[in-house]
Protein backbone atom coordinates (compact mmCIF):
# COMPACT_ATOMS: atom_id res chain seq x y z
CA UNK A 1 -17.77 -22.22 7.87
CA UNK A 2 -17.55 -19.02 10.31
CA UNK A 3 -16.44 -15.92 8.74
CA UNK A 4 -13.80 -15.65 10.00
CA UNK A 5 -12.43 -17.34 7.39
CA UNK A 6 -12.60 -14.79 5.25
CA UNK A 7 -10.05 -12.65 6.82
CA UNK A 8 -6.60 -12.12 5.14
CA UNK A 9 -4.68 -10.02 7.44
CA UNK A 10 -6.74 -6.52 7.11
CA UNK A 11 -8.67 -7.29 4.30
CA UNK A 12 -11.39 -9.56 3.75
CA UNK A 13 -11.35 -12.69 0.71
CA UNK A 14 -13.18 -15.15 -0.39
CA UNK A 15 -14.47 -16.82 -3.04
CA UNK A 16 -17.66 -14.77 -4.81
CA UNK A 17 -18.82 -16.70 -7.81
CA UNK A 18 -18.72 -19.78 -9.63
CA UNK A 19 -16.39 -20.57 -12.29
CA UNK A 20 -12.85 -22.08 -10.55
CA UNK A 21 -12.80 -25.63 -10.56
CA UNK A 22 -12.77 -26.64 -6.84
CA UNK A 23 -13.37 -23.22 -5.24
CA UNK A 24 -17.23 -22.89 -3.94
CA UNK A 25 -18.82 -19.68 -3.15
CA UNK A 26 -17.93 -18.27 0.68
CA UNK A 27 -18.64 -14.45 -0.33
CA UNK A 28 -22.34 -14.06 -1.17
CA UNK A 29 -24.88 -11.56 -0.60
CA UNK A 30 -25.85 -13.03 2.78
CA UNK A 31 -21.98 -12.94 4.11
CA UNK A 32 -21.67 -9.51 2.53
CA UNK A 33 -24.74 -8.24 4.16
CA UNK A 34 -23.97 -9.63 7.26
CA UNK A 35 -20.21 -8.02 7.45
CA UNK A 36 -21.81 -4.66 6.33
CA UNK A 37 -24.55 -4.61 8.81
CA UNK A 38 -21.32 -5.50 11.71
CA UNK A 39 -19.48 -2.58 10.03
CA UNK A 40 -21.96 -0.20 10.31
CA UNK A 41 -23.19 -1.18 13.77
CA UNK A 42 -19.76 -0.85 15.49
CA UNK A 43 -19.13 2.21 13.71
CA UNK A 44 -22.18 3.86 15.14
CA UNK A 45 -21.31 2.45 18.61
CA UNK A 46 -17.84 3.75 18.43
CA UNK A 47 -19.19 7.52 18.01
CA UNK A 48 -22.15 7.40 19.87
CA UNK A 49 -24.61 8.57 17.04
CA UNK A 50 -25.93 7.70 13.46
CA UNK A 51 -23.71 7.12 10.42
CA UNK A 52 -23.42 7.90 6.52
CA UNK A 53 -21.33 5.31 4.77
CA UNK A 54 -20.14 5.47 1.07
CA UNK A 55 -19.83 1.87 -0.80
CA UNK A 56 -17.47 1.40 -3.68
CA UNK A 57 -16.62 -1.04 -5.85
CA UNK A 58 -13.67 -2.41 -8.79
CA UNK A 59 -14.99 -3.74 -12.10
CA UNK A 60 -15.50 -7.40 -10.76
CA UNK A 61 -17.88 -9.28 -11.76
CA UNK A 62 -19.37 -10.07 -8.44
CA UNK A 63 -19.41 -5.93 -7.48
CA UNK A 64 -22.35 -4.70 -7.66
CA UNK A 65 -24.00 -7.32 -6.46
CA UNK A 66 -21.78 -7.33 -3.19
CA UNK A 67 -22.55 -3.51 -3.29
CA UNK A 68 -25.79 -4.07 -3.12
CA UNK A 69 -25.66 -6.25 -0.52
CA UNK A 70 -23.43 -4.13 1.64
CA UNK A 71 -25.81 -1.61 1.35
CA UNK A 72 -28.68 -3.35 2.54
CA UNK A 73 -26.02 -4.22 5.64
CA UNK A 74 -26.03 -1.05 6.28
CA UNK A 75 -29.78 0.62 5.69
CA UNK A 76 -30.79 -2.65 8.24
CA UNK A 77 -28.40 -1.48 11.21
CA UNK A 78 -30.35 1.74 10.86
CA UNK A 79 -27.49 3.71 9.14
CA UNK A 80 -27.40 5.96 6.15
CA UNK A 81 -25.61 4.27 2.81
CA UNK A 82 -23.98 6.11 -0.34
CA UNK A 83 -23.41 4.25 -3.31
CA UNK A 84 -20.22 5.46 -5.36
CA UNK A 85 -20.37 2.73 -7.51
CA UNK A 86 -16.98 2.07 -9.80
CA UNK A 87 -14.56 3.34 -7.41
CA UNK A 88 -10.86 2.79 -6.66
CA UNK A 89 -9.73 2.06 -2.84
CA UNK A 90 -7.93 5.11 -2.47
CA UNK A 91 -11.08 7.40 -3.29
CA UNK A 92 -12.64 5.65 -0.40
CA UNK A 93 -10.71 7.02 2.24
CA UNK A 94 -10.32 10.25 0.54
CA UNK A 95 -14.12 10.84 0.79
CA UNK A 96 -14.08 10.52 4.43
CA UNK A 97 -11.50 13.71 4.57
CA UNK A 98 -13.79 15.83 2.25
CA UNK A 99 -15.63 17.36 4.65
CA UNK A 100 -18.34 18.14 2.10
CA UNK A 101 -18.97 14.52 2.12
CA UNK A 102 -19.89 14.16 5.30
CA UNK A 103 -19.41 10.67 5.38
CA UNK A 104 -18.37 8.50 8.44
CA UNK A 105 -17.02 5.18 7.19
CA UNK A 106 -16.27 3.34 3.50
CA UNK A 107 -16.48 0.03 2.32
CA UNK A 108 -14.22 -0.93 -0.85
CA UNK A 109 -15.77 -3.98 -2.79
CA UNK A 110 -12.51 -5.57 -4.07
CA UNK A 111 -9.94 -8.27 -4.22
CA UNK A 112 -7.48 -6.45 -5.85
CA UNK A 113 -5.27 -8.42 -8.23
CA UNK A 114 -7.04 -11.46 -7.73
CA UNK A 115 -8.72 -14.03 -10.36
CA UNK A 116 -12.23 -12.56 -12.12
CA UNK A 117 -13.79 -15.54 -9.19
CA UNK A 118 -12.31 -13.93 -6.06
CA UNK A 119 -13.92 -10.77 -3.95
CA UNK A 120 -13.65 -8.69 -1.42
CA UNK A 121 -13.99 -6.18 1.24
CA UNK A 122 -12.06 -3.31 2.84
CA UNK A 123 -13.28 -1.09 5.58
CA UNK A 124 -12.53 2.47 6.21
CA UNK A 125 -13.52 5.40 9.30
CA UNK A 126 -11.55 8.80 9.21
CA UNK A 127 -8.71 6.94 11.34
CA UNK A 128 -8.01 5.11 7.98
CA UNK A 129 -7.88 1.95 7.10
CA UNK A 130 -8.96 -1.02 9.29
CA UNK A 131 -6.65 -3.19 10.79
CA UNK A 132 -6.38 -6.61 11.98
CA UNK A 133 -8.09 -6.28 15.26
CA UNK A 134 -10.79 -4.66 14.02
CA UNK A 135 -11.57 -6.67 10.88
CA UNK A 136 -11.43 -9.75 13.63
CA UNK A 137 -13.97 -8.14 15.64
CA UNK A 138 -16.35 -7.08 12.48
CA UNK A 139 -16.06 -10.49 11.45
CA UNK A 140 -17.15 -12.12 14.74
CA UNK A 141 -19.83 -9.72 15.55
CA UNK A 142 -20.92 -10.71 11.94
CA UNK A 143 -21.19 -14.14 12.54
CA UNK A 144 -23.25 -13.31 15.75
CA UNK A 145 -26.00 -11.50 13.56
CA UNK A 146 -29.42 -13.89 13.24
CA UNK A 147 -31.80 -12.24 10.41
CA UNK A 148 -31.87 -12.93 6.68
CA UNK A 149 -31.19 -10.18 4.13
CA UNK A 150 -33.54 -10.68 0.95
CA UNK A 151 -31.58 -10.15 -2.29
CA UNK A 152 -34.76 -9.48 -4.33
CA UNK A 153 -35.03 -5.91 -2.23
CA UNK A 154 -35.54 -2.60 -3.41
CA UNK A 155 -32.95 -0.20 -1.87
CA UNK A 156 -33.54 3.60 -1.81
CA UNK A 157 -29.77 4.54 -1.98
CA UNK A 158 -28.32 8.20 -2.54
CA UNK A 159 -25.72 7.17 -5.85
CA UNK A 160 -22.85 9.98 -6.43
CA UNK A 161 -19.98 10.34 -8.89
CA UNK A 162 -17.12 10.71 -6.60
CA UNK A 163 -14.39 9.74 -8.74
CA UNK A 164 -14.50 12.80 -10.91
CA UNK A 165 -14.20 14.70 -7.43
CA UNK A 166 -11.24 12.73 -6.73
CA UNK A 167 -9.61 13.80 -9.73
CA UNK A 168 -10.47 17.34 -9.52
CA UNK A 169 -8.10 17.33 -6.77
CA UNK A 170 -5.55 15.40 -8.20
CA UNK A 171 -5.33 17.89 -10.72
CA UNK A 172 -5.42 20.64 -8.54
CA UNK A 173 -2.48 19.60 -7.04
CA UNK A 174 -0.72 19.32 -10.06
CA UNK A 175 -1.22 22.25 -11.53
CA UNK A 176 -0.46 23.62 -7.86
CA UNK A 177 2.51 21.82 -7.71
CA UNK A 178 4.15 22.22 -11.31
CA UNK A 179 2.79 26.02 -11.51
CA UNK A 180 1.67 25.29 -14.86
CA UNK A 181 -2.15 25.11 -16.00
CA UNK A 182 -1.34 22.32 -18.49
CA UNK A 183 2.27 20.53 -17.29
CA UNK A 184 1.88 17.81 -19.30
CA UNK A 185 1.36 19.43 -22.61
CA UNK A 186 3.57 17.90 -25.13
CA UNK A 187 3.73 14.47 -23.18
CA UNK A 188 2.61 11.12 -24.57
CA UNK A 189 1.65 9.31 -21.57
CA UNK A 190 -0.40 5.97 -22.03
CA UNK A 191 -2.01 3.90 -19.15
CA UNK A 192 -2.79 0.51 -19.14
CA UNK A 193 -5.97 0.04 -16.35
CA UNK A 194 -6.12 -3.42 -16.93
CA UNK A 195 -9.98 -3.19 -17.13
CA UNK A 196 -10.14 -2.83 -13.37
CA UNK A 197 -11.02 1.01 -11.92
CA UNK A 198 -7.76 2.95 -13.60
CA UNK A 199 -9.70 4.17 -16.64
CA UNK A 200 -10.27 7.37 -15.04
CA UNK A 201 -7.29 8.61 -14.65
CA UNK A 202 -6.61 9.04 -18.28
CA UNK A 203 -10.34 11.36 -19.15
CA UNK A 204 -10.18 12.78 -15.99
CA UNK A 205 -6.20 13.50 -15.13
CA UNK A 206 -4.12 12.83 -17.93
CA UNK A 207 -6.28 14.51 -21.22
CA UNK A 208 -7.39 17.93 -19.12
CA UNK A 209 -3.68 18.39 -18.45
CA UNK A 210 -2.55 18.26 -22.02
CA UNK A 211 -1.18 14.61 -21.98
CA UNK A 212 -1.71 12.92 -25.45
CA UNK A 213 -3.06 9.54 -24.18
CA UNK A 214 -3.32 7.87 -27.32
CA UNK A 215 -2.60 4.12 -27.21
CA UNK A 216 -3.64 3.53 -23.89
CA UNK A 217 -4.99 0.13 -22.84
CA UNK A 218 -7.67 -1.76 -21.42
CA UNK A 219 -9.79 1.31 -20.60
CA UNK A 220 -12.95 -0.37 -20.37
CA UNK A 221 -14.40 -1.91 -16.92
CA UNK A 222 -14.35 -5.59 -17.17
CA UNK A 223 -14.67 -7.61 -14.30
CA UNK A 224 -13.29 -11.42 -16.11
CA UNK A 225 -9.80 -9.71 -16.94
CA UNK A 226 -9.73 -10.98 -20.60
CA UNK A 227 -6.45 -9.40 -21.05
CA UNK A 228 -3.90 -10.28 -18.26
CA UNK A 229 -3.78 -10.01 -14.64
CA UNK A 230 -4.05 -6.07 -13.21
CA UNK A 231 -0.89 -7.07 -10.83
CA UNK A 232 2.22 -4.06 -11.53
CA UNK A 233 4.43 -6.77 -10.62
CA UNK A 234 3.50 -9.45 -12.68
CA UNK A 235 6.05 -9.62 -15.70
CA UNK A 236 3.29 -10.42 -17.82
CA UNK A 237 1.22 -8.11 -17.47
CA UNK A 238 3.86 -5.14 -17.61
CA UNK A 239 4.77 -6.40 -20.90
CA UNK A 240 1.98 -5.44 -22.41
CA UNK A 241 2.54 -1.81 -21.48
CA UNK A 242 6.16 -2.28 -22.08
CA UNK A 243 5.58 -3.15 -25.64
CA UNK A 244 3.18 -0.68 -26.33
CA UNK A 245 5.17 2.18 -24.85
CA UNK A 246 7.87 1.37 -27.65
CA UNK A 247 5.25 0.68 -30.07
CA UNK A 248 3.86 4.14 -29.72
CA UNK A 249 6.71 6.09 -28.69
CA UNK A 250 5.40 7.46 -25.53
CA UNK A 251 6.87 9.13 -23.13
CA UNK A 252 5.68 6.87 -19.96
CA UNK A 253 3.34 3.68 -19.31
CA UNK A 254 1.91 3.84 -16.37
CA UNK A 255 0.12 0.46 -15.15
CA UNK A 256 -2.25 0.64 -12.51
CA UNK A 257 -3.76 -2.53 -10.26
CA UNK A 258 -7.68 -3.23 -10.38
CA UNK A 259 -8.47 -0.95 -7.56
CA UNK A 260 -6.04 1.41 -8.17
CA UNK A 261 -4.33 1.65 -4.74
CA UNK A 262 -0.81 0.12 -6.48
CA UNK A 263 0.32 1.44 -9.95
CA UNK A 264 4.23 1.39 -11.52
CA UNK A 265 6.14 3.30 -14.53
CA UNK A 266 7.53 2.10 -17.97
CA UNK A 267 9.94 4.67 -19.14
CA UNK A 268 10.43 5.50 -22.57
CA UNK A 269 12.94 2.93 -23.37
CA UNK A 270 10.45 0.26 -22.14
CA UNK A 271 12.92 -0.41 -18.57
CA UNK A 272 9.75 -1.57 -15.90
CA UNK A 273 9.85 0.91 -13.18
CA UNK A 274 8.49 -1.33 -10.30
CA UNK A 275 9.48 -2.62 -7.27
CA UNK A 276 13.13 -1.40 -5.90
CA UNK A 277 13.55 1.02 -8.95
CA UNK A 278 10.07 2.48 -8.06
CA UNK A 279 11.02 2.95 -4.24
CA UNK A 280 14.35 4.33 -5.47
CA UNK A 281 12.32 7.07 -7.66
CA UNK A 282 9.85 8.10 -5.43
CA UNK A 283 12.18 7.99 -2.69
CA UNK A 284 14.54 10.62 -4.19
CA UNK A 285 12.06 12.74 -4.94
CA UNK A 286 10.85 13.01 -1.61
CA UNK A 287 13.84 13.52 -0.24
CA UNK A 288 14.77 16.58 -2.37
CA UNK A 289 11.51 17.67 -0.34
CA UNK A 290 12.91 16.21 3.02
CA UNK A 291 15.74 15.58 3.55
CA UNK A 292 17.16 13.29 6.61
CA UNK A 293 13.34 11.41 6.14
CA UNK A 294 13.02 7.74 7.02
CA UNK A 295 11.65 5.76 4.06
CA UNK A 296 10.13 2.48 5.17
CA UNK A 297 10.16 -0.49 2.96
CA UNK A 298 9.34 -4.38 3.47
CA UNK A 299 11.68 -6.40 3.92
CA UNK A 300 12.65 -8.02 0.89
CA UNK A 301 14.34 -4.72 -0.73
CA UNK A 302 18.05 -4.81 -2.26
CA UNK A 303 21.10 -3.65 -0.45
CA UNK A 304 21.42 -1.47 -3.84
CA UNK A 305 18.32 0.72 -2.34
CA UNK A 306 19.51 0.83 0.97
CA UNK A 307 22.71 2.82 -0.28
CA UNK A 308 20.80 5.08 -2.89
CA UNK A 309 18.41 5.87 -0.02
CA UNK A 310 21.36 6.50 1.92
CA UNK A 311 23.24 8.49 -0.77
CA UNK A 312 20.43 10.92 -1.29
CA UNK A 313 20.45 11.93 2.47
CA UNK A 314 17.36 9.52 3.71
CA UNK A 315 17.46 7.13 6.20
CA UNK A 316 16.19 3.31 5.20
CA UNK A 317 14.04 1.85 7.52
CA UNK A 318 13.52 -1.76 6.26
CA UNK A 319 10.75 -3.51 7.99
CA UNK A 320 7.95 -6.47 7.57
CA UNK A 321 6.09 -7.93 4.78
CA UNK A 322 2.81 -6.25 4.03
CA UNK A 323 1.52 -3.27 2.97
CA UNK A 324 -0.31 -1.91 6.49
CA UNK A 325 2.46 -2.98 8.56
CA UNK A 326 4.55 -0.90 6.35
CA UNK A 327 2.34 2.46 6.61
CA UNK A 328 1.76 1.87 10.38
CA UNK A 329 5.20 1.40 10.99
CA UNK A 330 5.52 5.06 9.34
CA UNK A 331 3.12 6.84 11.28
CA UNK A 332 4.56 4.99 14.42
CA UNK A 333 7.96 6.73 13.69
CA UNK A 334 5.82 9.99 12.73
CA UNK A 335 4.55 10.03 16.12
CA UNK A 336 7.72 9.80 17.88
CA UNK A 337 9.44 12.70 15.96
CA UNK A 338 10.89 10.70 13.86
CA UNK A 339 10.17 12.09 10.49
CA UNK A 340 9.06 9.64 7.57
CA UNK A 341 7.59 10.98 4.53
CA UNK A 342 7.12 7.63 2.34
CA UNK A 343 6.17 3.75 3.53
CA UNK A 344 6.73 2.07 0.21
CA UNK A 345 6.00 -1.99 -0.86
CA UNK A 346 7.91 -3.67 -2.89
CA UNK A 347 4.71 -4.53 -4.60
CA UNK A 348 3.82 -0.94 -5.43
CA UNK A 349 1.63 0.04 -2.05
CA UNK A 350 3.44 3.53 -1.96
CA UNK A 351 2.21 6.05 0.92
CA UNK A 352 3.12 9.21 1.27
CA UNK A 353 3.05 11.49 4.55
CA UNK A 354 1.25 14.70 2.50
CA UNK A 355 -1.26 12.26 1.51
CA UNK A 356 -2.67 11.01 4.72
CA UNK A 357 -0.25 8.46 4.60
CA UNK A 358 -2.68 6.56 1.68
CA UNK A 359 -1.64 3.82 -0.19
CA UNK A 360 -2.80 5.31 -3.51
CA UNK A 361 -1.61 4.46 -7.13
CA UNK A 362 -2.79 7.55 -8.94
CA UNK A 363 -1.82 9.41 -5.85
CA UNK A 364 2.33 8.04 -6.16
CA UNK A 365 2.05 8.52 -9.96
CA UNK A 366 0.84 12.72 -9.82
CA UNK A 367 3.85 12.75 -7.40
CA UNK A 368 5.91 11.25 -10.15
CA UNK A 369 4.66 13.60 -13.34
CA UNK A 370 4.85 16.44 -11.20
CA UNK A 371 8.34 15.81 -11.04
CA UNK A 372 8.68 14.83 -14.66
CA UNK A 373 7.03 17.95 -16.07
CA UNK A 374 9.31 19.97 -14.23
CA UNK A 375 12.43 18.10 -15.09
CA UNK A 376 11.08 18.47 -18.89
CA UNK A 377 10.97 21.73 -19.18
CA UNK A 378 14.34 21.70 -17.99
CA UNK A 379 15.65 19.44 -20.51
CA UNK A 380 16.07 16.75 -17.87
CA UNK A 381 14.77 13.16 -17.82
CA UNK A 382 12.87 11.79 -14.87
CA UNK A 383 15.02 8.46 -14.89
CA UNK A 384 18.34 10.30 -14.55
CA UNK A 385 17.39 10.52 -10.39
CA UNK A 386 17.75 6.59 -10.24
CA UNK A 387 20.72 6.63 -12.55
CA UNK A 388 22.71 5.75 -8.83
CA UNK A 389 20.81 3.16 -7.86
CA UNK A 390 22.86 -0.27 -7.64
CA UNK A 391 21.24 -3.67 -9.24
CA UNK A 392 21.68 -6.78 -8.16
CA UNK A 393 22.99 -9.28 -10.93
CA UNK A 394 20.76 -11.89 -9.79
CA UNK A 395 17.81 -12.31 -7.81
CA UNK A 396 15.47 -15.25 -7.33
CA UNK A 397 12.37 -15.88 -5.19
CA UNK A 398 11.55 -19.67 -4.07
CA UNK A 399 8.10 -20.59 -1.84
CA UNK A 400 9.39 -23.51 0.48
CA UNK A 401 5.94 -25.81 1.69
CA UNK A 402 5.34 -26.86 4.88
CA UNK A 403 3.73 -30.15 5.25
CA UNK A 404 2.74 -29.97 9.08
CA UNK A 405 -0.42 -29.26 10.18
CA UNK A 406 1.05 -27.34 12.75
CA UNK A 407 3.02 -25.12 10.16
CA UNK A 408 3.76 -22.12 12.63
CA UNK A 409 5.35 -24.00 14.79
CA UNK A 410 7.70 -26.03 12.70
CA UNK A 411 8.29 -23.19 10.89
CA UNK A 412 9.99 -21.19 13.94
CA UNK A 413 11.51 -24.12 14.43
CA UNK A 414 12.99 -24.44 11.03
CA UNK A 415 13.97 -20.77 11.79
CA UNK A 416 15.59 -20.85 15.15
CA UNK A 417 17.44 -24.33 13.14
CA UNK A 418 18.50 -21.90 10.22
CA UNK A 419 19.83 -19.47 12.47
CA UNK A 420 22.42 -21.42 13.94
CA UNK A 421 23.35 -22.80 10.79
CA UNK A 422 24.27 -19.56 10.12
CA UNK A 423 26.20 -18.35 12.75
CA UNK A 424 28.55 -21.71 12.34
CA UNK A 425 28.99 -20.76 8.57
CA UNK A 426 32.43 -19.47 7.93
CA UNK A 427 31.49 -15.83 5.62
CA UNK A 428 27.67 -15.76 6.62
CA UNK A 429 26.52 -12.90 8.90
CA UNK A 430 23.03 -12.42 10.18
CA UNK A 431 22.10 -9.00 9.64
CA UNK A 432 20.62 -6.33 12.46
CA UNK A 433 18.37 -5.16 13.14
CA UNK A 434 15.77 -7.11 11.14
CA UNK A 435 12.11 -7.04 11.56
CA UNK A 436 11.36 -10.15 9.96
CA UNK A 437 12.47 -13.56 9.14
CA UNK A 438 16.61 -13.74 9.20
CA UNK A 439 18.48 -11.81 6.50
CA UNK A 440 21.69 -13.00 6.36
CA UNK A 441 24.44 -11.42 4.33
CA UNK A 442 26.84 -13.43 2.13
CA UNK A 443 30.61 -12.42 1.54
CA UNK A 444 32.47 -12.47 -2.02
CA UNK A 445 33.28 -15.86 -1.66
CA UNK A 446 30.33 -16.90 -0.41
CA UNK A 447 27.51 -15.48 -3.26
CA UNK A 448 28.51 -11.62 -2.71
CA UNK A 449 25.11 -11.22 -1.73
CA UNK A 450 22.15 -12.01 0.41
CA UNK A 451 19.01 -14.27 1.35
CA UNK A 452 15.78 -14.11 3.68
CA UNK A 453 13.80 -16.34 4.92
CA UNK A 454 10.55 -15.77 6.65
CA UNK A 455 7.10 -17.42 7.58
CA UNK A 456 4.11 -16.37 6.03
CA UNK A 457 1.90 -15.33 7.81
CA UNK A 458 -1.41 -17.28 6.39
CA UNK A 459 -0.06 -20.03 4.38
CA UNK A 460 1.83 -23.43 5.29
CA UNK A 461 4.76 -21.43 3.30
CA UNK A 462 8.56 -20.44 3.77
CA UNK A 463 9.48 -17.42 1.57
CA UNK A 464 13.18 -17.66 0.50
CA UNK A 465 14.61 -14.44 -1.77
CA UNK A 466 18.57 -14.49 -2.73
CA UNK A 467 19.64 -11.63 -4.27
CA UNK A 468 23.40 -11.70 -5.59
CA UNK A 469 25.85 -9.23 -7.62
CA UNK A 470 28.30 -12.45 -9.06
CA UNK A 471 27.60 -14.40 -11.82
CA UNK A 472 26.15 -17.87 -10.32
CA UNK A 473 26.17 -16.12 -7.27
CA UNK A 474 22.48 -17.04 -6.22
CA UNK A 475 23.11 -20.49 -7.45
CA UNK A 476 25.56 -20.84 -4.77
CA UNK A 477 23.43 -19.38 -2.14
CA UNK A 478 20.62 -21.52 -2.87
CA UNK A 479 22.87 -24.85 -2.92
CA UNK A 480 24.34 -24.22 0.62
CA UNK A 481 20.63 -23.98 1.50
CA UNK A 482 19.04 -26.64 0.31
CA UNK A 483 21.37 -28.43 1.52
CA UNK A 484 20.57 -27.20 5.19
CA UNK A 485 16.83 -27.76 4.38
CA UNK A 486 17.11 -31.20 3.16
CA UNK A 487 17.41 -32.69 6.58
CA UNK A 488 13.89 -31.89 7.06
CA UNK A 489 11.33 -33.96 5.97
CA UNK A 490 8.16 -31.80 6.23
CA UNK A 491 9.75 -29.45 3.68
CA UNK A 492 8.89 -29.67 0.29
CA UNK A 493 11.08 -28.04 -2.65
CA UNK A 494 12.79 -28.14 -5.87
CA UNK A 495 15.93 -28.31 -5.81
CA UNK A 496 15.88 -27.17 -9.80
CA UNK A 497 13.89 -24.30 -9.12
């Protein structure tokens, strides 16, 4: 195996322990080590002089062992290491921009929402985070390291608390931003953390504001996930907070991923505040603060955003799949004069212009109480800003397989195929511009609503999602698909599904 690998788009995966049937160990303390030491090695090429590096980690099983391993990475390419120990991704960059830091570079031990087996890394500098390219060339240069890293060695590491300094200034700017020393005084707000990194916002944010926090859940680090996935999207897992919401009459959930860089709202009638609703919420907020602002979303968002975005004086930019590609393709527009204040995922990545353009849960979730709290004490409710926003009557996501070796290939071919199915089809209209895939939108007669279909990026896969506002209406869509795919052998699908 080369490490390379281990690359998933700007992040780095693999598999860290034992306990998956089928799944062997690719992300060790040797790999880890090895990656590190690349890291910190470029790093200190790129500015011509030594460099202090902070090392974080979510409450996997796996992290501190992969911390400890980064850190000898980095103490043998002759740099300076910080251990931070239970951290959440956003904190990582953050400590780059505290000057009193001093820091240089970050490394996030994580995988995010994945299974208690899986691990990870993610590398920052004062730039933000890495990209592609540069995870490529860490990985390569990584693979091009001969020595051994011995996991029986005793490290002299500086450790620091940084996430109570990360929400000193969360609260700061809360109080800053409400006016008031305790906004959320007379709240019930409850947090489920999922056992991942999230704990801390309730000690350290919610309680010194005056929140009452009681019935929160899953607190407590715990890298095996014993209750359900950390994943704001997964229906699942939101239930929990859903149900205890109405069980304890709170005011809002809020459910956090395991390394805190995605999070998403229950309101106080349990309704899952998540995906387009989320990007609705945040997104009129932010306009009230700037107006005539381009929000940037993936692509997969309803045409029910697009015209609350629209309605509220922004401008929707929909673009690609994927949470960097999303923020970069904000600070692209930012640094062409085109003003955009929020690159929001559908699966909760929200990043916000005032916030060095982060992708930070707690971060998107301050924004929204500071909002709430003021809209309290005005007898208004938080929710009434989405009140607009039009929802689709149906909507369905389907994962086509490829069966080609070559699945890139016959996948654009399956796309330049679909597209001239398309154009032939009476009440079908490809819509543009589109980033990504081909969106096509589907008169009354025809579904009264819309599909896309893309290639993934990494997998042998064909995403499909039909959205419709008619009864059946996504039924129909699908049908007039499959029946287009059918005629190709290589793709595999349930019809059913």
């Amino acid at each position: 195996m080369t490490l390379l690998e281990l690359q998933n788009g700007s992040d780095i995966r693999g598999v860290a322990s034992t306990g998956v049937v089928g799944e062997e160990i690719n992300l060790d303390f040797e790999e880890a080590a090895r990656i590190a030491y690349a890291f910190a090695d470029g790093l200190q090429a790129r500015l011509g002089r030594s460099c202090r590096i902070a090392i974080g980690r979510d409450s996997r099983i796996t992290g501190e062992k992969l911390l400890r391993a980064s850190a000898q990475g980095i103490l043998d390419a002759g740099q300076q290491a910080m251990d931070f120990g239970l951290a959440s991704t956003p904190a990582m960059f953050m400590s780059l921009v505290d000057e009193d830091m001093a820091l240089d570079g970050a490394i996030m031990i994580t995988a995010s929402h994945l299974p208690f087996n899986r691990n990870g890394m993610k590398f920052f500098d004062k730039r933000g985070g890495a990209d592609k390219a540069l995870i490529k060339e860490i990985l390569l240069k990584a693979d091009r390291i001969i020595k051994s890293f011995e996991e029986d060695q005793q490290l002299q590491i500086e450790k620091f608390d940084y996430m109570s300094r990360y929400a000193d200034r969360l609260r700061r700017f809360m109080v800053e931003e409400t006016g008031m020393e305790k906004p959320l005084q007379g709240a019930r707000i409850i947090v489920d953390a999922g056992n991942g990194s999230g704990g801390f916002f309730v000690e350290k944010f919610l309680v010194p504001l005056g929140a009452d926090t009681e019935g929160s859940l899953f607190l407590e680090p715990d890298g095996m996930f014993p209750n359900h996935v950390p994943n704001p999207e997964d229906s699942m897992a939101t239930a929990f907070i859903k149900k205890q919401v109405l069980s304890v009459g709170a005011d809002l959930g809020i459910i956090f991923d395991t390394d805190v860089d995605r999070a998403a709202l229950v309101d106080s009638s349990g309704s899952v505040i998540n995906r387009n609703k989320l990007i609705a919420l945040i997104s009129a907020v932010v306009l009230n603060e700037h107006p005539n602002s381009y929000i940037v979303t993936d692509s997969v968002t309803s045409k029910g955003l697009k015209l609350f975005i629209e309605s509220n004086g922004g401008r929707h930019h929909r673009y690609k799949r994927g949470y960097k590609n999303v923020i970069d393709e904000a600070i692209r527009l930012n640094e062409t004069g085109d003003e955009s204040y929020l690159a929001i995922e559908t699966s909760g990545h929200g990043a916000l212009k005032e916030n060095f353009c982060l992708d930070d849960g707690a971060y998107l979730m301050v924004k929204l109480l500071a909002e709430f709290s003021k809209m309290k004490k005005e007898g208004k409710d938080l929710m009434a800003l989405i009140k607009d926003l039009q929802e689709p009557l149906e909507e369905q996501e389907i994962r086509i397989r490829i069966d080609d070796a070559d699945f890139k290939a016959y996948g654009q071919y399956i796309m330049e195929q679909l597209e001239a199915y398309v154009n032939s089809r009476e009440g079908w209209c490809v819509e543009s511009p589109n980033y990504e895939g081909i969106r096509v939108n589907c008169g009354l007669n025809d579904g009264n609503g819309w599909f896309l279909v893309r290639l993934s990026l990494h997998d042998p896969v064909l995403p499909l999602n039909i959205e419709s506002d008619s009864v059946g209406g996504v039924a129909y869509i699908k049908q007039a698909l499959f029946e287009f795919f059918k005629d190709f052998d290589k793709l595999k699908f349930n019809l059913s599904v």
